[in-house]
Protein backbone atom coordinates (compact mmCIF):
# COMPACT_ATOMS: atom_id res chain seq x y z
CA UNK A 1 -12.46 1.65 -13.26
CA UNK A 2 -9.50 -1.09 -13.93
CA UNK A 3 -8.33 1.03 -16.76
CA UNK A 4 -6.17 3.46 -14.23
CA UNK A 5 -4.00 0.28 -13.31
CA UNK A 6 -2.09 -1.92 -14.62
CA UNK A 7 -4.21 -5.75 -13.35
CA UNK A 8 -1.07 -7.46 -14.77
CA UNK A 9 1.08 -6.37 -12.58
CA UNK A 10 -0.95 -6.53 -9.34
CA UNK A 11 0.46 -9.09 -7.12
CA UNK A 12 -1.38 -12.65 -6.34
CA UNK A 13 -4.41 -11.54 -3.56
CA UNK A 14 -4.71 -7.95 -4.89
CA UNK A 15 -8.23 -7.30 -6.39
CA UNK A 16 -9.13 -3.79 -8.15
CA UNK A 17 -12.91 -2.81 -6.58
CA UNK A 18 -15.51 -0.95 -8.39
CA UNK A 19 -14.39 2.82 -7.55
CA UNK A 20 -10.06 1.49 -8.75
CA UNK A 21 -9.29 1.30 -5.52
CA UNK A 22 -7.27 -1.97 -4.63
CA UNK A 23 -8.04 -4.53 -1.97
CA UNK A 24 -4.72 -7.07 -0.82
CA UNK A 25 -5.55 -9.45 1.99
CA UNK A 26 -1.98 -9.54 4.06
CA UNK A 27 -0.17 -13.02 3.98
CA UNK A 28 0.76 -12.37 7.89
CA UNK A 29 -1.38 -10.51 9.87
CA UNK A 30 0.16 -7.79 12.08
CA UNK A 31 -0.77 -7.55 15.60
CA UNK A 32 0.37 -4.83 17.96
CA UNK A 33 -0.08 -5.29 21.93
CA UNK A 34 -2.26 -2.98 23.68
CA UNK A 35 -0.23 -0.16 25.56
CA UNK A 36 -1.98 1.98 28.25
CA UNK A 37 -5.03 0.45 28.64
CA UNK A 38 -5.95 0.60 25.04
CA UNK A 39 -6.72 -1.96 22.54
CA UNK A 40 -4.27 -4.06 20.63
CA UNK A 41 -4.18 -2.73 17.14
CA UNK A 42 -4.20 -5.18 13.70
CA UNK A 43 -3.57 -4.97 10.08
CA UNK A 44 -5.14 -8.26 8.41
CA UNK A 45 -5.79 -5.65 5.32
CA UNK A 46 -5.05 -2.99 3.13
CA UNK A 47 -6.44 -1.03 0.60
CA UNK A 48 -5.05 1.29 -1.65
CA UNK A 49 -6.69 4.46 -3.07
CA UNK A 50 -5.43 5.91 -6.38
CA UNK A 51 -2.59 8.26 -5.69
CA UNK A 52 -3.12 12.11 -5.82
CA UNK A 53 -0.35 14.85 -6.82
CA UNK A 54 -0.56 15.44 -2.81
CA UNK A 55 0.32 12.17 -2.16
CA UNK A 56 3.09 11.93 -4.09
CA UNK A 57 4.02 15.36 -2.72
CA UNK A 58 3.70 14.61 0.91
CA UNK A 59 5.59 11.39 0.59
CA UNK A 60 8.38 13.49 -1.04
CA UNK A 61 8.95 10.66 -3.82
CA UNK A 62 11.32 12.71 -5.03
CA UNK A 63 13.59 12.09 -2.43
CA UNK A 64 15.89 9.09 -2.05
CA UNK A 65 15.34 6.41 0.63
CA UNK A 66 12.89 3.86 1.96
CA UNK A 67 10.92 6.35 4.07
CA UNK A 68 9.64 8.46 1.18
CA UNK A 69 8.05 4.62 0.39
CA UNK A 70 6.77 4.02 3.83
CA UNK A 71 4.87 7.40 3.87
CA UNK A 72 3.24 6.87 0.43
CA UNK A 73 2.31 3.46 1.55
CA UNK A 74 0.54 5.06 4.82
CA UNK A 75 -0.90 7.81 2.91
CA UNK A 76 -2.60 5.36 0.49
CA UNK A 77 -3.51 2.40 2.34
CA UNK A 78 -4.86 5.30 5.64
CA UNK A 79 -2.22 3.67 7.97
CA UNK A 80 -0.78 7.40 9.21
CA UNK A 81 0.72 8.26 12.21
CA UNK A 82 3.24 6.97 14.78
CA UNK A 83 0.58 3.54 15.35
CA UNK A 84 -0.14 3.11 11.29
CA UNK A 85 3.63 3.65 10.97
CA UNK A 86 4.40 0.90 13.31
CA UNK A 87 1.82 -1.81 11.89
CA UNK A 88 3.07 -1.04 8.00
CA UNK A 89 6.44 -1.54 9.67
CA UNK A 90 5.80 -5.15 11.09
CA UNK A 91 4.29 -6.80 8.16
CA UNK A 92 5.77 -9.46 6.36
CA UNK A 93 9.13 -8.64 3.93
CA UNK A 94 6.84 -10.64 1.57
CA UNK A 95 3.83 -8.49 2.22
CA UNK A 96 5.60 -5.25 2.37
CA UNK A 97 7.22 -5.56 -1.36
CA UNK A 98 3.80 -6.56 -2.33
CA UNK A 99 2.08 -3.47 -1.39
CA UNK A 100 5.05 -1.75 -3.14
CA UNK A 101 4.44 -3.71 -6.90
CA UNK A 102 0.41 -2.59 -5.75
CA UNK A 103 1.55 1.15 -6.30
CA UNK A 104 3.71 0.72 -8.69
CA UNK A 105 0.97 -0.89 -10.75
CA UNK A 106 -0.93 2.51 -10.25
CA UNK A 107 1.73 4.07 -12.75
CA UNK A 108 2.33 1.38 -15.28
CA UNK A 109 0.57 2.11 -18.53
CA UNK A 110 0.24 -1.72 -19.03
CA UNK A 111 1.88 -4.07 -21.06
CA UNK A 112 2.98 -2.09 -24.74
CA UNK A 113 2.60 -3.48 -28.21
CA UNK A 114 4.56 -6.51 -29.26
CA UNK A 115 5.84 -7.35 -25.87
């Protein structure tokens, strides 16, 4: 199933699993404190699913800014909603512009001949 992304340019920690999705063990975990009574909430993990036409179309890609990249992030990795927002918000700088080079490998065609 590694032949619908680009392994090359999957960042260190980032492993492709048997049905192409893609697992990437955070360098920081996130932890949010419990609020009414509830749990806290943690990200130690993400996976990524192979991105649909909906995706792409409820994350409004074509749009400009860094929100269009948030929501394709949370619609990918199942982090939606005000809480998944919030965790995919408090990772790492380094983390977040890993997940980013994760689904950008999902449209790479690979590496091209003679390069």
């Amino acid at each position: 199933m590694s032949e619908m992304i680009d392994v090359q340019a999957l960042p260190a920690g980032a492993t492709v699993q048997e049905d192409g999705s893609v697992h990437y063990a955070l360098l920081r975990q996130v932890t949010l404190p419990a609020t009414n009574g509830g749990p806290e909430k943690r990200l130690e993990e993400l996976t990524f699913h192979e991105p649909t036409a909906g995706d792409l179309i409820d994350a409004g890609v074509n749009g400009a800014g860094a929100n269009s990249g948030l929501s394709l992030l949370a619609s990918l990795t199942g982090n939606k909603g005000p809480v998944g927002e919030k965790l995919l918000r408090a990772m790492s700088a380094r983390d977040y512009l890993a997940s980013q080079k994760i689904i950008a490998a999902f449209f790479s065609d690979g590496q091209t001949t003679g390069q």
